[in-house]
PDB file of N, CA and C in Angstrom:
ATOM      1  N   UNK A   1    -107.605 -32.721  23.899  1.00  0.00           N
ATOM      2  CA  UNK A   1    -106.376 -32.814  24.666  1.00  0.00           C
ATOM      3  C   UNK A   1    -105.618 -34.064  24.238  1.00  0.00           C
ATOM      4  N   UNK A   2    -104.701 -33.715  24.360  1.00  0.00           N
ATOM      5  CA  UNK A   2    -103.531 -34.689  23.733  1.00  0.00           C
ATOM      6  C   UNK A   2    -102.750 -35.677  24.738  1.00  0.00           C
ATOM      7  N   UNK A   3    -102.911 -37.298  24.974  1.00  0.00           N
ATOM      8  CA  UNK A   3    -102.623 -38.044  25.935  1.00  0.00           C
ATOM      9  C   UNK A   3    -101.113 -37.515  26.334  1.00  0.00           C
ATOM     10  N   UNK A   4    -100.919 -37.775  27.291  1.00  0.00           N
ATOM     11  CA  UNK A   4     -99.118 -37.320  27.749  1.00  0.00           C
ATOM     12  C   UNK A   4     -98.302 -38.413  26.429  1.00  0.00           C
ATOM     13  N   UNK A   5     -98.674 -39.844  26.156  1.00  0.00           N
ATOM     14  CA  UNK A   5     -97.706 -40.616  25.373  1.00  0.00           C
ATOM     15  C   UNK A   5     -97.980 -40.223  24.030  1.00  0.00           C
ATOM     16  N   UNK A   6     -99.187 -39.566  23.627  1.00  0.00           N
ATOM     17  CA  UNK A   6     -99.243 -39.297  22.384  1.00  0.00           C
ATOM     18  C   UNK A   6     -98.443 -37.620  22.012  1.00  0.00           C
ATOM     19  N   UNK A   7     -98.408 -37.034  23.182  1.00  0.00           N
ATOM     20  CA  UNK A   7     -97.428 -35.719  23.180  1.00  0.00           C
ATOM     21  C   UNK A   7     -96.042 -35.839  22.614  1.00  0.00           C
ATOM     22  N   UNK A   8     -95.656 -36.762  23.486  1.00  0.00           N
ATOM     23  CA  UNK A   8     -94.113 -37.192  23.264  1.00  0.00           C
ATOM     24  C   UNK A   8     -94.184 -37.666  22.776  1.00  0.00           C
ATOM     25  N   UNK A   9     -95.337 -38.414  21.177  1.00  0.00           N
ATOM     26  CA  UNK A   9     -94.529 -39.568  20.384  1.00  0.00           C
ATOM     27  C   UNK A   9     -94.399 -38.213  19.276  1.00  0.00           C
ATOM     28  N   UNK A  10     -95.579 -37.296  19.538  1.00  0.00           N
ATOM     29  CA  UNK A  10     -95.616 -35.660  18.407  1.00  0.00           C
ATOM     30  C   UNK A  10     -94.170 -35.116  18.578  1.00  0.00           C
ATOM     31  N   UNK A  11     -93.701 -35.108  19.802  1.00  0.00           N
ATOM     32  CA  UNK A  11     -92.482 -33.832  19.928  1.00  0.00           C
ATOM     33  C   UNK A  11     -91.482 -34.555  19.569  1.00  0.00           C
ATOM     34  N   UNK A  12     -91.571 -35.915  20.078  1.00  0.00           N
ATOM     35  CA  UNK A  12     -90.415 -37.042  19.160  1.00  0.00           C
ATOM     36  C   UNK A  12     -90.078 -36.811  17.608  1.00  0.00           C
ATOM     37  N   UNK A  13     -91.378 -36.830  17.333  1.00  0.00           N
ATOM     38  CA  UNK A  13     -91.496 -36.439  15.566  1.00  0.00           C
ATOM     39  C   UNK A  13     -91.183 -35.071  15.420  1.00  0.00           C
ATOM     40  N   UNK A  14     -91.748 -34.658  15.789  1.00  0.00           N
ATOM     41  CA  UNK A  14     -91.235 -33.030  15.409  1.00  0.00           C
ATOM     42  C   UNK A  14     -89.801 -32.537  15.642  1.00  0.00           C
ATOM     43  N   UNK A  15     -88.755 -33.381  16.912  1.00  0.00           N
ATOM     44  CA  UNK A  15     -87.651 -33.079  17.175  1.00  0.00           C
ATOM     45  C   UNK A  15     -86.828 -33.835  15.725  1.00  0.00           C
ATOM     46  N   UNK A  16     -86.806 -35.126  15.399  1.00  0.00           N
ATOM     47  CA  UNK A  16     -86.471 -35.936  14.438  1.00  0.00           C
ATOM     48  C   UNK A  16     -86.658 -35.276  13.265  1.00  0.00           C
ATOM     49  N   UNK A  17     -87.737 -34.332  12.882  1.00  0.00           N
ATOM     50  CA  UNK A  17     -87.593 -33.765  11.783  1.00  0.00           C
ATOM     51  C   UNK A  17     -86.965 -32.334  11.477  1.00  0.00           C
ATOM     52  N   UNK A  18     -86.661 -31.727  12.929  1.00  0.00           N
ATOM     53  CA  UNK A  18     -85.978 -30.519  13.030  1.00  0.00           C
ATOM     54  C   UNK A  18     -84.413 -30.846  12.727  1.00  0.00           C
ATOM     55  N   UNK A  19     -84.063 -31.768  13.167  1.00  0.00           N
ATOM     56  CA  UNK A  19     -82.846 -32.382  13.192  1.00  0.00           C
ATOM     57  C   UNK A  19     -82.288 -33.056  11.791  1.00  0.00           C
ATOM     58  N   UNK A  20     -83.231 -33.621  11.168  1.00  0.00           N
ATOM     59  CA  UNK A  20     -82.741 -34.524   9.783  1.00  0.00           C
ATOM     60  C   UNK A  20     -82.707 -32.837   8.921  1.00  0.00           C
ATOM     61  N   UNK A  21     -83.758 -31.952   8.710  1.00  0.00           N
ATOM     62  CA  UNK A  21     -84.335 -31.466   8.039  1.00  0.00           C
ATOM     63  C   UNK A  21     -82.837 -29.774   8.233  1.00  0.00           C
ATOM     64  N   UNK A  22     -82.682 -29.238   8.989  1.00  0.00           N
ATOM     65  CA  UNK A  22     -81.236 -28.306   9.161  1.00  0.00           C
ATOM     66  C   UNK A  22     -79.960 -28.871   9.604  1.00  0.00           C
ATOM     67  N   UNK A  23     -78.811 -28.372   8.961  1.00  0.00           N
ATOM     68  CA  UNK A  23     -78.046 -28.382   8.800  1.00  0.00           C
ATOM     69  C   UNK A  23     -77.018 -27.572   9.683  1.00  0.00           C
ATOM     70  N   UNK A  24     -77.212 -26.254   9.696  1.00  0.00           N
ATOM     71  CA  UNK A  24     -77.050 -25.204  10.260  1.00  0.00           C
ATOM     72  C   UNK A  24     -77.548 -25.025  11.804  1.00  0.00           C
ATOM     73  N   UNK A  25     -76.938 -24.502  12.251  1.00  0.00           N
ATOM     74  CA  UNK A  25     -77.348 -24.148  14.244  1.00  0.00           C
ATOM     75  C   UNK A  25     -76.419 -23.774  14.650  1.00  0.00           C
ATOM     76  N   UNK A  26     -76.445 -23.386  15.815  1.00  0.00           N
ATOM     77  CA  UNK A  26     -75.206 -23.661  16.816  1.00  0.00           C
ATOM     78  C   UNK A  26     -74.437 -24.645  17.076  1.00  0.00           C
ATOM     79  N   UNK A  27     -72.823 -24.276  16.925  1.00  0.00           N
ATOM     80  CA  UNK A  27     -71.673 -25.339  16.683  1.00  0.00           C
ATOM     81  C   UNK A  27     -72.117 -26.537  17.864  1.00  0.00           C
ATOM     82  N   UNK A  28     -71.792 -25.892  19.100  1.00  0.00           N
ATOM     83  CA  UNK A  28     -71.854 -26.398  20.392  1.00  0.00           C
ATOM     84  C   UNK A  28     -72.737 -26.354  21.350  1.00  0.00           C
ATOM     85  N   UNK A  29     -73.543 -25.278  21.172  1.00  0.00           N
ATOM     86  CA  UNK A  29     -74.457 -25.047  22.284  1.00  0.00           C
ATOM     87  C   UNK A  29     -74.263 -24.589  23.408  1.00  0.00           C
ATOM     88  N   UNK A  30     -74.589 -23.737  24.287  1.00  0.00           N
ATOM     89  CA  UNK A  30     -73.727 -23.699  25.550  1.00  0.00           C
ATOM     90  C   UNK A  30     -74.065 -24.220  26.858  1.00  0.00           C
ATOM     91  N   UNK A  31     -74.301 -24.505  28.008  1.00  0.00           N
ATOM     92  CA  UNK A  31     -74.214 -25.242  28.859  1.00  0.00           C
ATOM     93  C   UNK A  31     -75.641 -24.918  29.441  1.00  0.00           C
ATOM     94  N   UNK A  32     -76.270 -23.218  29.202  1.00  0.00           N
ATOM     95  CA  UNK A  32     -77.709 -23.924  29.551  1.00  0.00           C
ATOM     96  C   UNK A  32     -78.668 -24.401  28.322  1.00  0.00           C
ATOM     97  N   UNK A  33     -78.276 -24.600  27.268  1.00  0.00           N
ATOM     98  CA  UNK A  33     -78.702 -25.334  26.028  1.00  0.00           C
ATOM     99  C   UNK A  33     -78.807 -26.990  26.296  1.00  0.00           C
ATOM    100  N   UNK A  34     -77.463 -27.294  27.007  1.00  0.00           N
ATOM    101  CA  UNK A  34     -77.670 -28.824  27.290  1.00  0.00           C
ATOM    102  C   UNK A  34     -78.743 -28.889  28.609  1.00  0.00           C
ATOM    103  N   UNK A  35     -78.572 -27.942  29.406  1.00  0.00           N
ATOM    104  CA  UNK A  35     -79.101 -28.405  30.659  1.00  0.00           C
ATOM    105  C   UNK A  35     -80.762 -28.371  29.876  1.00  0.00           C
ATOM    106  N   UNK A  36     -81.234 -27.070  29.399  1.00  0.00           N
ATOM    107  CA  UNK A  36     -82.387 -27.684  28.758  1.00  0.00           C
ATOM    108  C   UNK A  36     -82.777 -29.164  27.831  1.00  0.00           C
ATOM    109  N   UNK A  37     -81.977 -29.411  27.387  1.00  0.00           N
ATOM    110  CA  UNK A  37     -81.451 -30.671  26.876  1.00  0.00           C
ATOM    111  C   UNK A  37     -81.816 -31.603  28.198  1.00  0.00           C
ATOM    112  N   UNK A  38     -80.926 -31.903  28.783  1.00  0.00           N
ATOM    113  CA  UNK A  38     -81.299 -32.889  29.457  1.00  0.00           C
ATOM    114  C   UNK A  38     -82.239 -32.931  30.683  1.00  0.00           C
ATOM    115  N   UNK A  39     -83.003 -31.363  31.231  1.00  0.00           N
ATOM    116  CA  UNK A  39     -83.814 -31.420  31.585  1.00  0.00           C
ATOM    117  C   UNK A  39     -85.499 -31.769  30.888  1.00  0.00           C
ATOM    118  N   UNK A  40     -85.170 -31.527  29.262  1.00  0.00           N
ATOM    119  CA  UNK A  40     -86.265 -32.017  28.391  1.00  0.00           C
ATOM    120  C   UNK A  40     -86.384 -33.492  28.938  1.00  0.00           C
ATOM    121  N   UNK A  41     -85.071 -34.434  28.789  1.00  0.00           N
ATOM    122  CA  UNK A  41     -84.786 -35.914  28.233  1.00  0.00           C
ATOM    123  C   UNK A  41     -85.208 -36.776  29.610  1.00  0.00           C
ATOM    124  N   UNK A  42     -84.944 -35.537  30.954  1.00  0.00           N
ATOM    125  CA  UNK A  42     -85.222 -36.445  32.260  1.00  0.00           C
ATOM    126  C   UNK A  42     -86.955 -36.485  32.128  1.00  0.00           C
ATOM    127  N   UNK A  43     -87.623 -35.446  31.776  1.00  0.00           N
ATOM    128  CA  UNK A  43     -89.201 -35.123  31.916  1.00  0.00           C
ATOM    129  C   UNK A  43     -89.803 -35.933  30.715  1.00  0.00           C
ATOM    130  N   UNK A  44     -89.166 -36.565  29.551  1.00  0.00           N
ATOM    131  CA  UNK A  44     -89.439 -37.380  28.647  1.00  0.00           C
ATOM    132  C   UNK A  44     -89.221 -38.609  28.655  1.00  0.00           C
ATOM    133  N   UNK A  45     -88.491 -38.781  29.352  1.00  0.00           N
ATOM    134  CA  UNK A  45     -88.270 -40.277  29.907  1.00  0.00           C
ATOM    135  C   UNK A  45     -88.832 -41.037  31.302  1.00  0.00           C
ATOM    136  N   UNK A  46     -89.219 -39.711  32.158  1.00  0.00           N
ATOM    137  CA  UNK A  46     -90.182 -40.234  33.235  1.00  0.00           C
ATOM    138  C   UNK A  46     -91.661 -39.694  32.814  1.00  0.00           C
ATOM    139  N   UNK A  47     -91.949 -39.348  31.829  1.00  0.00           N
ATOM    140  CA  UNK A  47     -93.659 -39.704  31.325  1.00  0.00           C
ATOM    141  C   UNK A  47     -93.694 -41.149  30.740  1.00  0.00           C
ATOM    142  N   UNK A  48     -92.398 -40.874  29.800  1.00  0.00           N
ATOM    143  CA  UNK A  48     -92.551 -42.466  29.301  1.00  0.00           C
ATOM    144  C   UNK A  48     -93.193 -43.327  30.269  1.00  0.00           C
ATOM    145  N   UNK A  49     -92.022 -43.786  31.765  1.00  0.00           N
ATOM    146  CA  UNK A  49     -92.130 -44.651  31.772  1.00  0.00           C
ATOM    147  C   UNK A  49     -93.427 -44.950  32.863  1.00  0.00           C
ATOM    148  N   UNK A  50     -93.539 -43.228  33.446  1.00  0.00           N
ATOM    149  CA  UNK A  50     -95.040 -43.325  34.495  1.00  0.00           C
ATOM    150  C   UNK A  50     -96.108 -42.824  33.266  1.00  0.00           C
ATOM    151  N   UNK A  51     -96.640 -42.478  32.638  1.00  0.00           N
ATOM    152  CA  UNK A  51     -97.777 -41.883  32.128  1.00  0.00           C
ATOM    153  C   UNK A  51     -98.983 -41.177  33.121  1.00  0.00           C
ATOM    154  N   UNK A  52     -99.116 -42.111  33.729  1.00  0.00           N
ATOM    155  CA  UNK A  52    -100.507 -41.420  34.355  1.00  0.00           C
ATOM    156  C   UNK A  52    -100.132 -40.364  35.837  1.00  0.00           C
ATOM    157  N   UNK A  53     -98.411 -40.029  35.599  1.00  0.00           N
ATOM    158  CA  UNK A  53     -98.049 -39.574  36.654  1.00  0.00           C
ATOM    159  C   UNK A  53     -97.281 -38.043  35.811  1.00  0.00           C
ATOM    160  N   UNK A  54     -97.826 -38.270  34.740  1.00  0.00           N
ATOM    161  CA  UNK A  54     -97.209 -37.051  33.908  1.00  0.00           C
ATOM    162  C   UNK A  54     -97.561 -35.623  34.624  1.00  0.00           C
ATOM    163  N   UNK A  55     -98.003 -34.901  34.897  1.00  0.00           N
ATOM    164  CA  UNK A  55     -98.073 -33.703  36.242  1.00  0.00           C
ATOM    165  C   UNK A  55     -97.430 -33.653  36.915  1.00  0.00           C
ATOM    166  N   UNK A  56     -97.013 -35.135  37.969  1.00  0.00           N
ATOM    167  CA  UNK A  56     -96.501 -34.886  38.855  1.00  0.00           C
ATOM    168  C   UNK A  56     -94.842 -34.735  38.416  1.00  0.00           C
ATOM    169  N   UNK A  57     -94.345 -35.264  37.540  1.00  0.00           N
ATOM    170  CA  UNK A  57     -92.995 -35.387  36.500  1.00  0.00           C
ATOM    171  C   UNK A  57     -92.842 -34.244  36.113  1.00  0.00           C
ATOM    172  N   UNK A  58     -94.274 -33.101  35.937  1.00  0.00           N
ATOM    173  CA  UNK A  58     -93.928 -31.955  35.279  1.00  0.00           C
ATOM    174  C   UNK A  58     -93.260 -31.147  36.441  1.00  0.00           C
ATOM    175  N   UNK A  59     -93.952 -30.926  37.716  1.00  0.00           N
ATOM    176  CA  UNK A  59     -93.777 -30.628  38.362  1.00  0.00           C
ATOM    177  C   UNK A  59     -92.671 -30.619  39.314  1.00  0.00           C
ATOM    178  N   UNK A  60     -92.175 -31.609  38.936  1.00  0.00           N
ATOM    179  CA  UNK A  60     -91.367 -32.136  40.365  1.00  0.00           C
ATOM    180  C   UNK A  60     -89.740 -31.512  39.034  1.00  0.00           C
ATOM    181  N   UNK A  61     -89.852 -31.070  37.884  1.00  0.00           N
ATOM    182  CA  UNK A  61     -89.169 -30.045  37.208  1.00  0.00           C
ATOM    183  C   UNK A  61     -89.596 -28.867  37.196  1.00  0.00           C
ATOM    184  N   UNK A  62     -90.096 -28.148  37.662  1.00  0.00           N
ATOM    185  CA  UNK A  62     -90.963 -26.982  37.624  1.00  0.00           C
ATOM    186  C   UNK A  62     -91.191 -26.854  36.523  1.00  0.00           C
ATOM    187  N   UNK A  63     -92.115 -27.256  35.813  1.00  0.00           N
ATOM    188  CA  UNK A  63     -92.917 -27.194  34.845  1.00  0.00           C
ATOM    189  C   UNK A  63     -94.459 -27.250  34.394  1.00  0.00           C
ATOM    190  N   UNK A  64     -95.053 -26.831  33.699  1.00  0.00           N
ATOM    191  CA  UNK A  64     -96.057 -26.719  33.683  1.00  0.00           C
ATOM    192  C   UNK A  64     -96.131 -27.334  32.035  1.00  0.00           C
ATOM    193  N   UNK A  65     -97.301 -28.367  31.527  1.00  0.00           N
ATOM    194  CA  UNK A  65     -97.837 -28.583  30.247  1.00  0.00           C
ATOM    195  C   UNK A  65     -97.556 -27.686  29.162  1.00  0.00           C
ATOM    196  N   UNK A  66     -97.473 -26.366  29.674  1.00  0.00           N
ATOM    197  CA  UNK A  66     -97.904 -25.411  28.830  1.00  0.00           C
ATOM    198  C   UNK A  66     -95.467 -25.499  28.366  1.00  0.00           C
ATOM    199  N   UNK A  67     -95.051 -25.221  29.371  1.00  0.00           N
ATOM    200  CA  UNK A  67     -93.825 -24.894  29.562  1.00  0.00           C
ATOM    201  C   UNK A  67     -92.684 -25.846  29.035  1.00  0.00           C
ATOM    202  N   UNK A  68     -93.447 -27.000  29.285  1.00  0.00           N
ATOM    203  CA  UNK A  68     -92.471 -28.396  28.691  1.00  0.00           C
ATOM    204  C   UNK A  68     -93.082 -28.167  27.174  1.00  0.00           C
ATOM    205  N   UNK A  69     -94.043 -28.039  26.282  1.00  0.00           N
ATOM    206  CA  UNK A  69     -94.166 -27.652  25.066  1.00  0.00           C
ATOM    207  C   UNK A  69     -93.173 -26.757  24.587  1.00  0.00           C
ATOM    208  N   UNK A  70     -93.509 -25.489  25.340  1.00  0.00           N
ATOM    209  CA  UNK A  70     -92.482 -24.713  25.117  1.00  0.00           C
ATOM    210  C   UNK A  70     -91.082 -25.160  24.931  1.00  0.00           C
ATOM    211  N   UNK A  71     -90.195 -25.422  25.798  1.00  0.00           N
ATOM    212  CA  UNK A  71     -89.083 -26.243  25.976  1.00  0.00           C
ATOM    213  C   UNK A  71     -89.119 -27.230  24.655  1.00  0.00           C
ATOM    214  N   UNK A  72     -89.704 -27.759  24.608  1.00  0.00           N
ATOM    215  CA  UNK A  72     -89.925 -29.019  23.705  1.00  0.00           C
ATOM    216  C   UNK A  72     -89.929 -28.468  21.977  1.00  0.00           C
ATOM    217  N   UNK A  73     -90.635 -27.091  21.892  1.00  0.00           N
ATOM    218  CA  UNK A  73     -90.310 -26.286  20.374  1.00  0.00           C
ATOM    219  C   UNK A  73     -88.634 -25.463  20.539  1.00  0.00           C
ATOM    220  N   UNK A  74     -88.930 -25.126  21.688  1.00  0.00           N
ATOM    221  CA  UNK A  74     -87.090 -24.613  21.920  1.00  0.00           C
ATOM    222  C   UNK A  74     -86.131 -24.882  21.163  1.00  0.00           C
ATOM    223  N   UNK A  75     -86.065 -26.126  22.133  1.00  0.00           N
ATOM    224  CA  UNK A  75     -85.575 -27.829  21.546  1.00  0.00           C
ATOM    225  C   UNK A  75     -85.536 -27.941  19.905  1.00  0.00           C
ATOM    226  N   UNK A  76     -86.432 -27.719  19.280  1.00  0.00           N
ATOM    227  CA  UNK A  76     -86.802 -28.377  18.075  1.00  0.00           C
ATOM    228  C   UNK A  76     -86.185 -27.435  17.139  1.00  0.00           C
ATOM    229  N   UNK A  77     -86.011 -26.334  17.730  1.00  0.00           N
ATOM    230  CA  UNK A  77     -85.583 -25.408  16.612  1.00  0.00           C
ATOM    231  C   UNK A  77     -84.795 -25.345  16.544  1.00  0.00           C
ATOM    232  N   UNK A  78     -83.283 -25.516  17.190  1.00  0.00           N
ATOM    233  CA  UNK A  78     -82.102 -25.487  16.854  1.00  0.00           C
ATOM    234  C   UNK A  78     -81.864 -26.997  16.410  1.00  0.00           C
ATOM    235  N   UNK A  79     -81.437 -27.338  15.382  1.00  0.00           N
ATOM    236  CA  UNK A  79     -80.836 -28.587  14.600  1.00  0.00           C
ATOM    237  C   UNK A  79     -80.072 -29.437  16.230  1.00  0.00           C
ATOM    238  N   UNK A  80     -78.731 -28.534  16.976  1.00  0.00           N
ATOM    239  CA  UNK A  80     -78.105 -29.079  17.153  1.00  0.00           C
ATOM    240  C   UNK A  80     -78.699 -29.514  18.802  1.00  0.00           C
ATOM    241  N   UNK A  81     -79.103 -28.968  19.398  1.00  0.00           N
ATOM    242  CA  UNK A  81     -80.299 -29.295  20.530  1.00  0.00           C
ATOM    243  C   UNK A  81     -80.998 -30.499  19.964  1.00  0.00           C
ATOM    244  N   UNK A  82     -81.761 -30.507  19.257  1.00  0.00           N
ATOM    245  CA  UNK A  82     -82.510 -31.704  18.652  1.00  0.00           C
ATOM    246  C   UNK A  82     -81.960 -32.765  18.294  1.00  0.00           C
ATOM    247  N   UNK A  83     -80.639 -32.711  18.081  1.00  0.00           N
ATOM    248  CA  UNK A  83     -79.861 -34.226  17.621  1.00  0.00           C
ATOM    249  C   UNK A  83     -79.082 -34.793  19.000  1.00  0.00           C
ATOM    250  N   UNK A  84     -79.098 -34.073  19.902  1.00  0.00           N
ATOM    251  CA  UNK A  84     -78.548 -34.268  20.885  1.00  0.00           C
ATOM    252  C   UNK A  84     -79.780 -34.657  21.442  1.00  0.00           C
ATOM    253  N   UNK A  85     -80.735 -33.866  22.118  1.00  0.00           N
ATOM    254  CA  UNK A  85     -81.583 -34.498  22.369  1.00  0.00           C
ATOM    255  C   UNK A  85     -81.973 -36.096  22.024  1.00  0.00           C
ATOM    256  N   UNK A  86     -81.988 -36.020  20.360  1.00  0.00           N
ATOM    257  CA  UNK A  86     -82.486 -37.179  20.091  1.00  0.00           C
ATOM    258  C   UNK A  86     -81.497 -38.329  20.064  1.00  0.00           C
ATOM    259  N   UNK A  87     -80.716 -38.274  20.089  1.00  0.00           N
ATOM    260  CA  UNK A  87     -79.417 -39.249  20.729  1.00  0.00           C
ATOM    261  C   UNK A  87     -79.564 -39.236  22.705  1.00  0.00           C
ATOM    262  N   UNK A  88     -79.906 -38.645  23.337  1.00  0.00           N
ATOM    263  CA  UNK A  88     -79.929 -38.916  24.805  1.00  0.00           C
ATOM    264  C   UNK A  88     -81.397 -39.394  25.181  1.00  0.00           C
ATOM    265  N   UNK A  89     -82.182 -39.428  24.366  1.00  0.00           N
ATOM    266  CA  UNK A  89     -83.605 -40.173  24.574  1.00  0.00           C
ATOM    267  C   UNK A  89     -83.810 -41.365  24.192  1.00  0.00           C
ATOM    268  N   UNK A  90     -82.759 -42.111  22.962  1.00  0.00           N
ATOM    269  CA  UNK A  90     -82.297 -43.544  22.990  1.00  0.00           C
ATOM    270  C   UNK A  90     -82.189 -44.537  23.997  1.00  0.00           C
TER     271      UNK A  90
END
């Protein structure tokens, strides 16, 4: 099993390389593209800064480990999700 900070330093990397690596995506995205967006960036930024409260962070988004992964490859696969993302997790 994979620590909650060592998750997010993987999906960090994996978003950063979805993003440098295509070109191509969706122009704009549409509005539940961001909201996944920034519902990723709120659940990535409060593991950051609780760790050992990572469950309850999942949760209190309705989420489950399994679901924020999910979300988190979502994320990764469109170029333009991922650069956004990775500009609002700065």
């Amino acid at each position: 099993m994979i620590a909650p900070i060592g998750r997010l330093a993987l999906f960090t990397a994996l978003l950063l390389a979805a993003a440098c690596g295509r070109s191509e995506g969706r122009a704009a995205g549409g509005t539940s593209d961001m909201t996944a967006v920034d519902r990723a960036v709120a659940v990535a930024q409060g593991i950051r800064a609780h760790p050992t409260a990572a469950d309850s962070i999942l949760a209190a988004h309705d989420l489950t480990r399994d679901g924020f992964d999910a979300l988190m490859y979502d994320i990764a696969a469109d170029s333009a999700l991922a650069r956004a993302y990775t500009e609002a997790i700065r």
